[in-house]
C-alpha atoms as a PDB file:
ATOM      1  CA  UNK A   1     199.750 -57.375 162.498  1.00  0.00           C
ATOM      2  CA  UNK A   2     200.156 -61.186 162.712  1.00  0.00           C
ATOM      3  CA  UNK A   3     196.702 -63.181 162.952  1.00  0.00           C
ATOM      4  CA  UNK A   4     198.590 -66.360 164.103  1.00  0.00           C
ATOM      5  CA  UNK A   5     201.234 -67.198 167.300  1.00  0.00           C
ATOM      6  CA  UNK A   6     203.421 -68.388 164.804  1.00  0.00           C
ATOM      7  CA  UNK A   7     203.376 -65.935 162.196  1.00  0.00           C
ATOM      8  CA  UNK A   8     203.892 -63.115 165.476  1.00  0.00           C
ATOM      9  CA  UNK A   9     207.008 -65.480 166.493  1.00  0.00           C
ATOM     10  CA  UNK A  10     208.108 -64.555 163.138  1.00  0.00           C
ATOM     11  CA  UNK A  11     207.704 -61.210 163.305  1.00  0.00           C
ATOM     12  CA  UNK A  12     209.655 -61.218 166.141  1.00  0.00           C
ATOM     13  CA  UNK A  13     212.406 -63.556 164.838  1.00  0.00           C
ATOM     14  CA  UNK A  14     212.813 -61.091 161.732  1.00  0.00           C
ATOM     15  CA  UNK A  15     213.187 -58.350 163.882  1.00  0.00           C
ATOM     16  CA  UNK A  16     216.039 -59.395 166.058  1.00  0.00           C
ATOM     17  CA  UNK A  17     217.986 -61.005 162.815  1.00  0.00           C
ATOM     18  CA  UNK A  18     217.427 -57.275 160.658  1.00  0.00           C
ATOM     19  CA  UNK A  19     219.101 -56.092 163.809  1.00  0.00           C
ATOM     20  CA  UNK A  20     221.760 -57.932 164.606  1.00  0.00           C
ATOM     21  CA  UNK A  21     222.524 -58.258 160.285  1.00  0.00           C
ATOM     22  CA  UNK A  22     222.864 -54.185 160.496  1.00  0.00           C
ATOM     23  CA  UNK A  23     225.124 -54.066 163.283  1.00  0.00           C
ATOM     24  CA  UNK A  24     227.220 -56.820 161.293  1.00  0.00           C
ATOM     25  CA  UNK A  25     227.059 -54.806 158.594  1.00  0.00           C
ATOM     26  CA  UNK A  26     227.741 -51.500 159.712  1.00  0.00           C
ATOM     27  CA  UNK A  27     230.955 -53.392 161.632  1.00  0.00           C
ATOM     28  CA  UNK A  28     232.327 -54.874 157.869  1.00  0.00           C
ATOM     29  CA  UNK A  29     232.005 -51.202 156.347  1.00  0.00           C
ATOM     30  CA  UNK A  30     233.752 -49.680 159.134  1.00  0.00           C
ATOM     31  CA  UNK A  31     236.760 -52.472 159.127  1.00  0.00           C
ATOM     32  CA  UNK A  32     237.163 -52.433 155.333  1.00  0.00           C
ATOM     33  CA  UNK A  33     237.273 -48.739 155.838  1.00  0.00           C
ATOM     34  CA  UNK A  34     239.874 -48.899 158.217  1.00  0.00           C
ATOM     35  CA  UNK A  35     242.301 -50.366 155.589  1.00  0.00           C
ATOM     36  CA  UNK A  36     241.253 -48.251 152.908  1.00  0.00           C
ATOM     37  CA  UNK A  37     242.675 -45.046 155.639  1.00  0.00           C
ATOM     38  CA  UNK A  38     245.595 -46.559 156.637  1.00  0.00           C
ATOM     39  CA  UNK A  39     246.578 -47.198 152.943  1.00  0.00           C
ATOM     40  CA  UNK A  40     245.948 -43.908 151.426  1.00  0.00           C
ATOM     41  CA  UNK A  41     247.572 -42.563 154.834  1.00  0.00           C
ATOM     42  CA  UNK A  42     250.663 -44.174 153.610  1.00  0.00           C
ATOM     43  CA  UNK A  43     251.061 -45.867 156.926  1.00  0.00           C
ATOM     44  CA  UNK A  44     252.304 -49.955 156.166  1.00  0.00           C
ATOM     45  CA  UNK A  45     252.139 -50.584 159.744  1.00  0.00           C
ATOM     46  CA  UNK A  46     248.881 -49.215 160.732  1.00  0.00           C
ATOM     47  CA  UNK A  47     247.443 -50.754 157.439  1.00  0.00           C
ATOM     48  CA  UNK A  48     249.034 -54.208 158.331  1.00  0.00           C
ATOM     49  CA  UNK A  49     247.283 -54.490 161.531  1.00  0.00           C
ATOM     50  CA  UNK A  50     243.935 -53.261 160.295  1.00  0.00           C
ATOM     51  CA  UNK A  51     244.118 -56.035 157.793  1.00  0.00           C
ATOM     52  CA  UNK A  52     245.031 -58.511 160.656  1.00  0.00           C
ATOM     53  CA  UNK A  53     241.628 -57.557 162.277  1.00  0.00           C
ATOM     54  CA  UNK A  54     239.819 -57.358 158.934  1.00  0.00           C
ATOM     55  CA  UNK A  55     240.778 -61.162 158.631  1.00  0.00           C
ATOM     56  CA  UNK A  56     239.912 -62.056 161.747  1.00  0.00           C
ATOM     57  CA  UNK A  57     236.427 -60.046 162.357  1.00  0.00           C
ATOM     58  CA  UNK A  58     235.821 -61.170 158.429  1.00  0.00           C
ATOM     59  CA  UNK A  59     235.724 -65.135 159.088  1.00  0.00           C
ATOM     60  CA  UNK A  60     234.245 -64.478 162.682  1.00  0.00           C
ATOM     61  CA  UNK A  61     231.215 -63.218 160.286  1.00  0.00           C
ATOM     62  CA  UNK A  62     231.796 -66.410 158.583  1.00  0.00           C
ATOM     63  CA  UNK A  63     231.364 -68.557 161.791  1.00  0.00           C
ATOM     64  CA  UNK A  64     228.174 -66.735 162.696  1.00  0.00           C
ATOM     65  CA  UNK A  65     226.647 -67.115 159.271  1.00  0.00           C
ATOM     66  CA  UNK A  66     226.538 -63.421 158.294  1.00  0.00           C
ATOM     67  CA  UNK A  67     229.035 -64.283 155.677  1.00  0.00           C
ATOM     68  CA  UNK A  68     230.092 -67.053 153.225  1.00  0.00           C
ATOM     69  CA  UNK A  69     233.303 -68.258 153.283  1.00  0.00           C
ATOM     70  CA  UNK A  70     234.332 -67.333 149.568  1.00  0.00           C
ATOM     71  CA  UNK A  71     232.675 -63.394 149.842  1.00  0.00           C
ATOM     72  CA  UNK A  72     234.927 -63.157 153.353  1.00  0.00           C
ATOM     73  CA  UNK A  73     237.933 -64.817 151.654  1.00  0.00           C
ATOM     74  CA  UNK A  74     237.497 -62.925 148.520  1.00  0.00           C
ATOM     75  CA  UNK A  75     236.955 -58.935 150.691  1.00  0.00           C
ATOM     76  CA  UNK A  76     240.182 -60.062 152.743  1.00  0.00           C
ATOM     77  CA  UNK A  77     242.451 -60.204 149.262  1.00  0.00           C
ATOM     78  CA  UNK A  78     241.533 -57.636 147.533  1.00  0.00           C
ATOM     79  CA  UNK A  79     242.099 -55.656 150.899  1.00  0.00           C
ATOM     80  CA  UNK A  80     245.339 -57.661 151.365  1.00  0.00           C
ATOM     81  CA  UNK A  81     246.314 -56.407 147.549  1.00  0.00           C
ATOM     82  CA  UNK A  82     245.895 -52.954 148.922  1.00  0.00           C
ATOM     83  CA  UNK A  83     247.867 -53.679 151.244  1.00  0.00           C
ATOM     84  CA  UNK A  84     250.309 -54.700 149.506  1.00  0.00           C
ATOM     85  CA  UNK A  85     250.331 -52.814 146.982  1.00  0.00           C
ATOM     86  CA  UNK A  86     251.460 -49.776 149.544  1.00  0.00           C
ATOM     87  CA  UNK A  87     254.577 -51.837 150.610  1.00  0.00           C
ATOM     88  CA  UNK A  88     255.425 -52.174 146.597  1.00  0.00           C
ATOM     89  CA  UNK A  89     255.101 -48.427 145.654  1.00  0.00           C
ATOM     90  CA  UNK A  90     257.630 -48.115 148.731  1.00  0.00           C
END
C-alpha cells in the first residue's frame, strides 16, 4: 500500500492505464485476426474491408499513444501483403 498521496495517485494512475492498454490490446489482436480469417477464407472482399478497419483502428492507436507510428505502419503492410497476396494467387 502507498505511504504517500502521491505515490496512491500513482497507484491509481497505473491502474486505469493497465486497463485501458489491455482493452487496446485485446482490440489489435482481434482486428489483425480478422484479416488473417478473411484471407485463409479466401474471401478478397471481406479481407479488403477488414484491412480498411485494421488501418484505420491501427493509427487511431497511434493518435492515442498506444502505438508508434512505424509499429502501426509496419502491422498494416504486412497485413496489406496478405492481402494481397490472396488477390495474386487468384
Amino acid at each position: 500500500m502507498a505511504n504517500h498521496k502521491s505515490a496512491a495517485k500513482r497507484a491509481r494512475q497505473t491502474e486505469k492505464r493497465t486497463e485501458r492498454n489491455r482493452f487496446y490490446r485485446t482490440r489489435l489482436k482481434n482486428i489483425s485476426r480478422s484479416v488473417r480469417e478473411a484471407v485463409v477464407s479466401g474471401d478478397a472482399n471481406a479481407a479488403n474491408e477488414a484491412l480498411k478497419v485494421a488501418n484505420k483502428s491501427f493509427h487511431s492507436f497511434v493518435s492515442k499513444g498506444f502505438l508508434k507510428k512505424e509499429t502501426a505502419s509496419r502491422r498494416v503492410s504486412r497485413l496489406a501483403k496478405l492481402v494481397n497476396s490472396l488477390s495474386v494467387a487468384a
